[in-house]
C-alpha atoms as a PDB file:
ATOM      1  CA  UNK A   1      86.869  61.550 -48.597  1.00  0.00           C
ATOM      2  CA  UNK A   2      86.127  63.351 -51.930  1.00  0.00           C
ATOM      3  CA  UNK A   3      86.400  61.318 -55.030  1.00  0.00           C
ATOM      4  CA  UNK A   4      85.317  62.893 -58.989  1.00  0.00           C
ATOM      5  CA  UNK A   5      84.527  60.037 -61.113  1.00  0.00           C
ATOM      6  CA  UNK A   6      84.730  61.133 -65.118  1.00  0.00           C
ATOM      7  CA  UNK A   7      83.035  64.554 -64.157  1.00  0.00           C
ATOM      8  CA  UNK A   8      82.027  66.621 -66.502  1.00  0.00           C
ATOM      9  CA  UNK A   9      79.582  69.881 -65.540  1.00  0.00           C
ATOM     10  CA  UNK A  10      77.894  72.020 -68.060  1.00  0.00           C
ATOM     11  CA  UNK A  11      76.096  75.563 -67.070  1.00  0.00           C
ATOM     12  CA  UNK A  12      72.464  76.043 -67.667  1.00  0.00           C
ATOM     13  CA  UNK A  13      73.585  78.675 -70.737  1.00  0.00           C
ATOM     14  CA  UNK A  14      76.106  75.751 -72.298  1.00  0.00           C
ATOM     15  CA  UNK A  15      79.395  77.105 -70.580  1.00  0.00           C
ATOM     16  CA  UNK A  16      81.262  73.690 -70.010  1.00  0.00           C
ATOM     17  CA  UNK A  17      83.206  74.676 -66.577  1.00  0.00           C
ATOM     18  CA  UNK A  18      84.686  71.038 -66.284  1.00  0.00           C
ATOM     19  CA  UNK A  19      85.264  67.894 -68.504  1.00  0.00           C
ATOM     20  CA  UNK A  20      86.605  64.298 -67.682  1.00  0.00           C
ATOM     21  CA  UNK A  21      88.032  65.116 -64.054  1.00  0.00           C
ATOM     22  CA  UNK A  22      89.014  62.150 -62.368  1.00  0.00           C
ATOM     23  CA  UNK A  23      90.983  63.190 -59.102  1.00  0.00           C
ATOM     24  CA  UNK A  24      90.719  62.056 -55.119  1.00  0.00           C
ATOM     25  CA  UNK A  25      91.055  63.939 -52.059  1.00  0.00           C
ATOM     26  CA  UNK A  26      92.226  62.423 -48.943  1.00  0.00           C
ATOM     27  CA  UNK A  27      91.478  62.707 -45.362  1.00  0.00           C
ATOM     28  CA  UNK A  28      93.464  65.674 -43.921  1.00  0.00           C
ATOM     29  CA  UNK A  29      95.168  66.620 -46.523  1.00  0.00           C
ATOM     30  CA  UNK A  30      96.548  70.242 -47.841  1.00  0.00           C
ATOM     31  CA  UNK A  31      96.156  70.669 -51.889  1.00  0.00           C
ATOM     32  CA  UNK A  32      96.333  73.689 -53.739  1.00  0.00           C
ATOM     33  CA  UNK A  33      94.282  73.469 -56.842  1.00  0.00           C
ATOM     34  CA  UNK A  34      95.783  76.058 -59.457  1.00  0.00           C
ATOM     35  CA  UNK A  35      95.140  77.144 -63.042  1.00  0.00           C
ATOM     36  CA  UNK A  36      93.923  80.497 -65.118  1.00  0.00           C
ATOM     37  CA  UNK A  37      90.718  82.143 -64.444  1.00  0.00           C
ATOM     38  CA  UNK A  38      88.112  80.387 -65.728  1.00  0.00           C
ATOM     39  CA  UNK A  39      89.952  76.874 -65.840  1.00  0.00           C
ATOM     40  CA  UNK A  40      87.210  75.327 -63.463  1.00  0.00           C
ATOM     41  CA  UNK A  41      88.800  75.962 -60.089  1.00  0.00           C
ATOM     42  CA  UNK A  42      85.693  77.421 -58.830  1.00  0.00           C
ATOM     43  CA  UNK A  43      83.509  74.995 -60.196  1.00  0.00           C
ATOM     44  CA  UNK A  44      85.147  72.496 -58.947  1.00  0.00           C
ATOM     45  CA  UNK A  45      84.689  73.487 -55.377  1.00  0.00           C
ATOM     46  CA  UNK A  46      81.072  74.258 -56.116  1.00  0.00           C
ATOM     47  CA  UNK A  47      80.536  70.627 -56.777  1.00  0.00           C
ATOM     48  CA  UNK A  48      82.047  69.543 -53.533  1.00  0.00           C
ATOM     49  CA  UNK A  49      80.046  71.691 -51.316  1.00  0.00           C
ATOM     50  CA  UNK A  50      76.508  71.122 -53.552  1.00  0.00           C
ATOM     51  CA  UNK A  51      76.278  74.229 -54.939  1.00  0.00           C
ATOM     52  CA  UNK A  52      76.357  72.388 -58.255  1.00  0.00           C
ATOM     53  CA  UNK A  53      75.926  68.976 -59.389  1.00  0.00           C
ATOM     54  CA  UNK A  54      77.401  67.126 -62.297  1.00  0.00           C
ATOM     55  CA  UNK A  55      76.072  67.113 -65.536  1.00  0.00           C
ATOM     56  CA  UNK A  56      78.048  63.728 -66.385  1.00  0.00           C
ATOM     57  CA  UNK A  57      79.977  61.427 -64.048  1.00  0.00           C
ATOM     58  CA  UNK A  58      80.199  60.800 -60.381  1.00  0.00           C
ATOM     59  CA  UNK A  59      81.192  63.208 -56.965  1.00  0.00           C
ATOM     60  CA  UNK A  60      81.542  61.148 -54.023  1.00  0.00           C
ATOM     61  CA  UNK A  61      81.392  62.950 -51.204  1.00  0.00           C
ATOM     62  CA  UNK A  62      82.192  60.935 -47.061  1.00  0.00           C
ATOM     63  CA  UNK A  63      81.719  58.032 -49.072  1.00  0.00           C
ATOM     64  CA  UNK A  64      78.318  59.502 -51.221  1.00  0.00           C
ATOM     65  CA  UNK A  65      77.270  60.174 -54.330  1.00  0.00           C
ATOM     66  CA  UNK A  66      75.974  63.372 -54.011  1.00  0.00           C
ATOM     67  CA  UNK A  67      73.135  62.398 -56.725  1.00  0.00           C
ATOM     68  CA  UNK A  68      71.969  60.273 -54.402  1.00  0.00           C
ATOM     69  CA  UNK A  69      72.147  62.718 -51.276  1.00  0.00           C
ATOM     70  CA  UNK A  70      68.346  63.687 -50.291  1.00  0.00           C
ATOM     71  CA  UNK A  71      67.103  66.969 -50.301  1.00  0.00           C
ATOM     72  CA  UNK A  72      66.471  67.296 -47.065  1.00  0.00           C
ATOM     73  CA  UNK A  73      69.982  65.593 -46.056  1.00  0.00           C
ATOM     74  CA  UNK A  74      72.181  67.819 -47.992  1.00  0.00           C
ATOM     75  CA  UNK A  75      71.664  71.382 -45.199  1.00  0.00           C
ATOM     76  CA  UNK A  76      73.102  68.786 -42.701  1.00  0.00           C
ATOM     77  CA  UNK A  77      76.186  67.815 -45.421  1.00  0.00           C
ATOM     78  CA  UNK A  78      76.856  70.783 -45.948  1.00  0.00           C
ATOM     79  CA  UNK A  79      77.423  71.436 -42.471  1.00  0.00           C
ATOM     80  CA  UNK A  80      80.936  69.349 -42.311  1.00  0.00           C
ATOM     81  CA  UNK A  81      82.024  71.760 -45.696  1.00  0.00           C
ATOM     82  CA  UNK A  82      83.321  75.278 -44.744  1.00  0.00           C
ATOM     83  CA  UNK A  83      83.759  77.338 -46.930  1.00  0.00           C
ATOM     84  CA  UNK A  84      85.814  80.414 -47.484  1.00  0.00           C
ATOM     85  CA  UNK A  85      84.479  82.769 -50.394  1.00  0.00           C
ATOM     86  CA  UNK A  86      86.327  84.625 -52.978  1.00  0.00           C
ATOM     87  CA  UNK A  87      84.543  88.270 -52.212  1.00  0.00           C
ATOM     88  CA  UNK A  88      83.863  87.006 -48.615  1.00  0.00           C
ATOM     89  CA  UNK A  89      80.456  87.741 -47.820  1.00  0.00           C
ATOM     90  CA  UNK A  90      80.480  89.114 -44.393  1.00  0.00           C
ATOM     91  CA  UNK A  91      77.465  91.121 -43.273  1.00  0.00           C
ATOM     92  CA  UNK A  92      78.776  94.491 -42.542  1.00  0.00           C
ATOM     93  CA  UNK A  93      76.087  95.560 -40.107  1.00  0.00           C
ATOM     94  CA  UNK A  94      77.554  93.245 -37.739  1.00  0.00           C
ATOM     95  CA  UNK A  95      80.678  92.655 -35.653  1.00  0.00           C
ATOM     96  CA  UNK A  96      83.273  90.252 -36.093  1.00  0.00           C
ATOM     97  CA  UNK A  97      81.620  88.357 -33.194  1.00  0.00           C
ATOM     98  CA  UNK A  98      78.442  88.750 -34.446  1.00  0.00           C
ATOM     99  CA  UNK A  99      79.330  86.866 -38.286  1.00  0.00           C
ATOM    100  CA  UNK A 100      81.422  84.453 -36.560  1.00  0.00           C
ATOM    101  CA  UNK A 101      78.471  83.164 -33.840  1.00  0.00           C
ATOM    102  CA  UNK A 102      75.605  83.662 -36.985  1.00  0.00           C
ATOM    103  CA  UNK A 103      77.160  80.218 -38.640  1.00  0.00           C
ATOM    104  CA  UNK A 104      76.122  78.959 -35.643  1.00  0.00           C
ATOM    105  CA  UNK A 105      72.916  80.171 -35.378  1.00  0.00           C
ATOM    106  CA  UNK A 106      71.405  79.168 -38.397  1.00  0.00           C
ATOM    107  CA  UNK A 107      72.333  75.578 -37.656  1.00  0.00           C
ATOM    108  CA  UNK A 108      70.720  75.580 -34.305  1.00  0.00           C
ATOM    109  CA  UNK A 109      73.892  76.230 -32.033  1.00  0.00           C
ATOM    110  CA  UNK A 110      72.709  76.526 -27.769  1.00  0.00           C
ATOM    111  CA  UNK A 111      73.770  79.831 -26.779  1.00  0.00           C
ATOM    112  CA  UNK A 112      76.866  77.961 -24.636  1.00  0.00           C
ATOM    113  CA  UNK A 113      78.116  76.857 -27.975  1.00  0.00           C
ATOM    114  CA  UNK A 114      77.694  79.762 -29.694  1.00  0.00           C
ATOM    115  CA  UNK A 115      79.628  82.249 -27.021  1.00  0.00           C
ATOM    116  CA  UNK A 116      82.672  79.192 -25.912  1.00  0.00           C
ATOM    117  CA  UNK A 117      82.995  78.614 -29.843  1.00  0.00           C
ATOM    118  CA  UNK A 118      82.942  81.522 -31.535  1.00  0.00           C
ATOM    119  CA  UNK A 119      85.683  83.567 -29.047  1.00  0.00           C
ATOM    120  CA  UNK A 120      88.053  80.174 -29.665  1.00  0.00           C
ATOM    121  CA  UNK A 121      88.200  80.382 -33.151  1.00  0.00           C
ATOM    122  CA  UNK A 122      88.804  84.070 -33.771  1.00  0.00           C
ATOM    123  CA  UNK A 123      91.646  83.470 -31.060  1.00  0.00           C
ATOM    124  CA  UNK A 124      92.625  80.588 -33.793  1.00  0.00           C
ATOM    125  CA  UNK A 125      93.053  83.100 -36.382  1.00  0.00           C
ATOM    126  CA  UNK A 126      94.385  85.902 -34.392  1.00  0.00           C
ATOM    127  CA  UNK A 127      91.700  88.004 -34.171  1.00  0.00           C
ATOM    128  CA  UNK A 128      90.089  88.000 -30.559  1.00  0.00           C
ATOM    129  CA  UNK A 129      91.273  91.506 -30.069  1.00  0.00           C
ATOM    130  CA  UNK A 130      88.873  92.894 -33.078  1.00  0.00           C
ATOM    131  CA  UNK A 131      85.892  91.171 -31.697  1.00  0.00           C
ATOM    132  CA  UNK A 132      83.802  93.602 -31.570  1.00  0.00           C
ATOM    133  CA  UNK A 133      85.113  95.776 -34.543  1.00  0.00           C
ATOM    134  CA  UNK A 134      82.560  96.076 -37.693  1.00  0.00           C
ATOM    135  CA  UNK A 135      84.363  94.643 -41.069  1.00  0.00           C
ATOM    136  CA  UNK A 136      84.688  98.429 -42.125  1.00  0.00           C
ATOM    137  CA  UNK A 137      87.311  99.082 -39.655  1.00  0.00           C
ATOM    138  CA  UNK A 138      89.517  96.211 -40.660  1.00  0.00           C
ATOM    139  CA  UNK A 139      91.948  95.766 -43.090  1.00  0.00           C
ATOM    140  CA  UNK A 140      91.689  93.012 -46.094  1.00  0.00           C
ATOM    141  CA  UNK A 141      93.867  90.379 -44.343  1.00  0.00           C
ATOM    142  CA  UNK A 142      91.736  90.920 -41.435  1.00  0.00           C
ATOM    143  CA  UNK A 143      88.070  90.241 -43.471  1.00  0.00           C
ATOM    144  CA  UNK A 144      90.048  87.455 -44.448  1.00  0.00           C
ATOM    145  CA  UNK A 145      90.575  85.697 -41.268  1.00  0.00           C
ATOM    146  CA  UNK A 146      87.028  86.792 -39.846  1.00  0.00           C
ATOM    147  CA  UNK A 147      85.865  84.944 -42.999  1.00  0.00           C
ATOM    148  CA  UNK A 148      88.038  81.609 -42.529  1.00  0.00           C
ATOM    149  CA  UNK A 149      86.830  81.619 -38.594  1.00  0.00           C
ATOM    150  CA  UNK A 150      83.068  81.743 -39.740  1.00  0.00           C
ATOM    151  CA  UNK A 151      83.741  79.062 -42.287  1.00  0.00           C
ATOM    152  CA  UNK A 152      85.517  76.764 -39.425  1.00  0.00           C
ATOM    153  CA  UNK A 153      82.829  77.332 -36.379  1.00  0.00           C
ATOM    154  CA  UNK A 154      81.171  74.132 -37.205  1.00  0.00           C
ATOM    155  CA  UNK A 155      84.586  72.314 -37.110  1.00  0.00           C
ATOM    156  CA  UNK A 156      83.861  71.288 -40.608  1.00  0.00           C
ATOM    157  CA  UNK A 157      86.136  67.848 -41.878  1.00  0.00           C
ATOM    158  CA  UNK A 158      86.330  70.027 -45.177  1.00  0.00           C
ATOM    159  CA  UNK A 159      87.636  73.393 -45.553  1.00  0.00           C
ATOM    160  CA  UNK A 160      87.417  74.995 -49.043  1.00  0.00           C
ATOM    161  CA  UNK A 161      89.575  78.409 -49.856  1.00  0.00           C
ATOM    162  CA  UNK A 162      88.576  80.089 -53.568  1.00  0.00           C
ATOM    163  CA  UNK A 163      91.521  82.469 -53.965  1.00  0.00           C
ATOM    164  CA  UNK A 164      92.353  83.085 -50.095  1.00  0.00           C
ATOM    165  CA  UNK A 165      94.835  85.402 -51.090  1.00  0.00           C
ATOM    166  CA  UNK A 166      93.572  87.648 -53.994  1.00  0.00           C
ATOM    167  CA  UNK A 167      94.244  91.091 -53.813  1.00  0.00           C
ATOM    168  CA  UNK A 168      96.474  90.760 -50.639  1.00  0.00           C
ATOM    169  CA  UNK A 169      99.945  91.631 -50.077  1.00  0.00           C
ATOM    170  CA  UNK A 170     102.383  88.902 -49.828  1.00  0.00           C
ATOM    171  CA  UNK A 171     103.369  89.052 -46.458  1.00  0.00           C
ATOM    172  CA  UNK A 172      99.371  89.195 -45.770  1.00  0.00           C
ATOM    173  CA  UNK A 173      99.188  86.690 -47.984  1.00  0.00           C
ATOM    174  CA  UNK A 174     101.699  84.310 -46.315  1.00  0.00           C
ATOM    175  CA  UNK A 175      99.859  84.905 -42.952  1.00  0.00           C
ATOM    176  CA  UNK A 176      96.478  83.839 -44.346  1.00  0.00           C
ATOM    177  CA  UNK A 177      98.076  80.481 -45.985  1.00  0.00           C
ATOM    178  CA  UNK A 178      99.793  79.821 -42.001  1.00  0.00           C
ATOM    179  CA  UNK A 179      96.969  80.046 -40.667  1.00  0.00           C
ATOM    180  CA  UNK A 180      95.406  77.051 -43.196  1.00  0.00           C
ATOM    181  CA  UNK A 181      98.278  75.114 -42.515  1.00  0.00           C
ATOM    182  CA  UNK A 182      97.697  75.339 -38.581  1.00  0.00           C
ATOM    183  CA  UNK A 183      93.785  74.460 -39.623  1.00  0.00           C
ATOM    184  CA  UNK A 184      94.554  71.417 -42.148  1.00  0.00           C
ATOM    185  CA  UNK A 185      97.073  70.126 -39.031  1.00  0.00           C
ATOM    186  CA  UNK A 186      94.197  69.642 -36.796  1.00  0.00           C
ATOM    187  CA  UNK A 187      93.289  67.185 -38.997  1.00  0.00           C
ATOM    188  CA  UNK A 188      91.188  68.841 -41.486  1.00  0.00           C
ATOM    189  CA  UNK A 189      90.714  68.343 -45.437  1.00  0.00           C
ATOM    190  CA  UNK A 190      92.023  71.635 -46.903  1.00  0.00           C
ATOM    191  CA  UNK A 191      91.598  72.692 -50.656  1.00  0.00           C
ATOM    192  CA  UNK A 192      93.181  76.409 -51.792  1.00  0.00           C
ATOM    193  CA  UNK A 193      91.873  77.135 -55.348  1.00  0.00           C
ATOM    194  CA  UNK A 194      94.622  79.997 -56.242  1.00  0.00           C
ATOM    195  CA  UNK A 195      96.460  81.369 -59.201  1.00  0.00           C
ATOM    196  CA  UNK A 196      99.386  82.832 -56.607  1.00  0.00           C
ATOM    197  CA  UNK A 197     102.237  80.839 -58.003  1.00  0.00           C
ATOM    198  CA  UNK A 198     104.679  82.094 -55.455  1.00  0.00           C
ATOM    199  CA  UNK A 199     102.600  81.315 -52.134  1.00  0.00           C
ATOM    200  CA  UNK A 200     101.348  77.726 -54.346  1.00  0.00           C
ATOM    201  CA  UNK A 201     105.271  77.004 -55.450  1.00  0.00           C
ATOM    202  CA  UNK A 202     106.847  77.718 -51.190  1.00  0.00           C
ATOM    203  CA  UNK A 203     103.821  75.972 -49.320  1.00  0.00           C
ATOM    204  CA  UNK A 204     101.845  73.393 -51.430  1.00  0.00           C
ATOM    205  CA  UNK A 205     102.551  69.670 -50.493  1.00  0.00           C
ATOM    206  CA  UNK A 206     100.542  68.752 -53.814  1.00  0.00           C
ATOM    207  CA  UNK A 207      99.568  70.790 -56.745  1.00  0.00           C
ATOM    208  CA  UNK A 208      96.618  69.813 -59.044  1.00  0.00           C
ATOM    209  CA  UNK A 209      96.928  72.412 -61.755  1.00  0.00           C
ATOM    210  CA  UNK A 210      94.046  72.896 -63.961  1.00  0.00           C
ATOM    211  CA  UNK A 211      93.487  74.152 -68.013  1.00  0.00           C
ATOM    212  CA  UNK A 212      90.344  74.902 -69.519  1.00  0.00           C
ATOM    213  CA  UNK A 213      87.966  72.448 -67.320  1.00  0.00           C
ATOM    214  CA  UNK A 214      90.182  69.731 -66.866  1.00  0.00           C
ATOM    215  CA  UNK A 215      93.598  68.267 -64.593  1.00  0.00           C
ATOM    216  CA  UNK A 216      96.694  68.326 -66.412  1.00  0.00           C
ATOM    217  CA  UNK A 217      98.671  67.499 -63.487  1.00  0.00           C
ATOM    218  CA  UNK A 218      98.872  66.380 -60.413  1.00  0.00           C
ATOM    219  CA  UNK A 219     102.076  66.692 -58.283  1.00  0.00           C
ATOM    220  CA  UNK A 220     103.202  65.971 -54.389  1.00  0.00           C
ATOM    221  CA  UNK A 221     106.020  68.670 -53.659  1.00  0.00           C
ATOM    222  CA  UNK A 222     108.726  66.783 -51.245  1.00  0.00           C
ATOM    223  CA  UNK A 223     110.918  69.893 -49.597  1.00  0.00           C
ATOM    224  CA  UNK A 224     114.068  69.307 -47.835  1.00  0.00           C
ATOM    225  CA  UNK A 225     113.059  71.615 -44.844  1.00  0.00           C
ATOM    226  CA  UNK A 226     109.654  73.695 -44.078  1.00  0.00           C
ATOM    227  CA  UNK A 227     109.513  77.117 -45.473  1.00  0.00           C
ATOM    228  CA  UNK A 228     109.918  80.153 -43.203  1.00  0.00           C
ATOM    229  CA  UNK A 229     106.770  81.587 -41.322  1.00  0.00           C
ATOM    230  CA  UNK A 230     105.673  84.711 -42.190  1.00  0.00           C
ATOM    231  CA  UNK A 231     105.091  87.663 -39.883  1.00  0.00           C
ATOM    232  CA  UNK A 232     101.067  87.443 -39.069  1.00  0.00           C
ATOM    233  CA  UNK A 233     100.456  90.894 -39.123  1.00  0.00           C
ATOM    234  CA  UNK A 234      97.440  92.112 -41.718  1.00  0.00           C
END
């Protein structure tokens, strides 16, 4: 489903944010991508849902090199690629509801789909009793789910966390990585970019750890019996 092919990416002001990554993603999978700041975590993600293209090598992306993705094709791409943002981006002036249904609006979503979608998935991430709250009257675990419910509207095949639980409390913390897990079941592609060792070392099935731009390893985690769920409170 996502394949990098001796990527290498290079900012406009000569920051290299990635060098020689070869690595694959499979269909449906759960990997936590993990590493310092500024290893390429970010960037990496960036490449996958064409915010950035490589300066060297090869993304394929359902089968496609993105290079060779028209303009005018890559809005509808982008479409099957949620995305869950490190500082969120919620509009505050509007309700839960009313960020949640706007993913659907600017994609062309009938008013039916908009108002049986958008009351499903905040029920899918526990949050149908703050639908009409404003963003400012909930707490960060909260903003957290209202932003992994706007990223999954469009029932993306892709869903892409950058640091899901930064600046969260661990039991918070453990909520919001349940709640992936109950996502990536349904038979979605889900990558966590995340420096919390402790929530990375009790849930991830495979770590791809990352050092200044590139993999230096990639590991499947076999456990002898499924870690505890947390309380899903936050």
């Amino acid at each position: 489903m996502i394949r990098f092919k001796r990527v290498h990416l290079t900012y406009p002001n000569g920051v290299r944010a990635l060098e020689n990554v070869n690595i694959e993603f499979k269909k449906g999978e759960l990997c936590f991508i993990t590493g310092p700041t500024g290893c390429g975590k970010s960037s990496l993600l960036k490449l996958i849902y064409l915010d950035e293209y490589p300066t060297r090598g090869r993304v394929l992306l359902f089968g496609k090199d993105t290079y060779d993705i028209p303009a005018h094709q890559a809005p509808y791409l982008r479409r099957k690629v949620g995305v869950v943002f490190q500082d969120f981006k919620l509009l505050p002036n509007k309700t839960v509801r009313e960020n949640v249904s706007f993913a659907l609006e600017v994609t062309g979503a009938s008013r039916y789909e908009i108002e049986r979608r958008t009351p499903q998935v905040l029920d899918q991430v526990g949050l149908l009793g703050k639908i009409d709250h404003f963003p400012a009257a909930l707490s960060g675990g909260e903003i957290q789910r209202v932003a992994i419910a706007r990223a999954i509207v469009n029932e993306p095949l892709i869903l892409l966390a950058d640091e899901p639980t930064g600046n969260l409390d661990p039991e918070t913390s453990l909520g919001i990585i349940t709640v992936l897990q109950r996502i990536q079941t349904r038979g979605t592609t889900v990558l966590i970019a995340s420096h919390d060792i402790p929530t990375v070392e009790r849930f991830a099935p495979r770590i791809v750890a990352m050092q200044d731009g590139g993999v230096v390893s990639d590991k499947a985690v076999t456990r002898t019996q499924a870690a505890p769920q947390p309380n899903e409170k936050g």
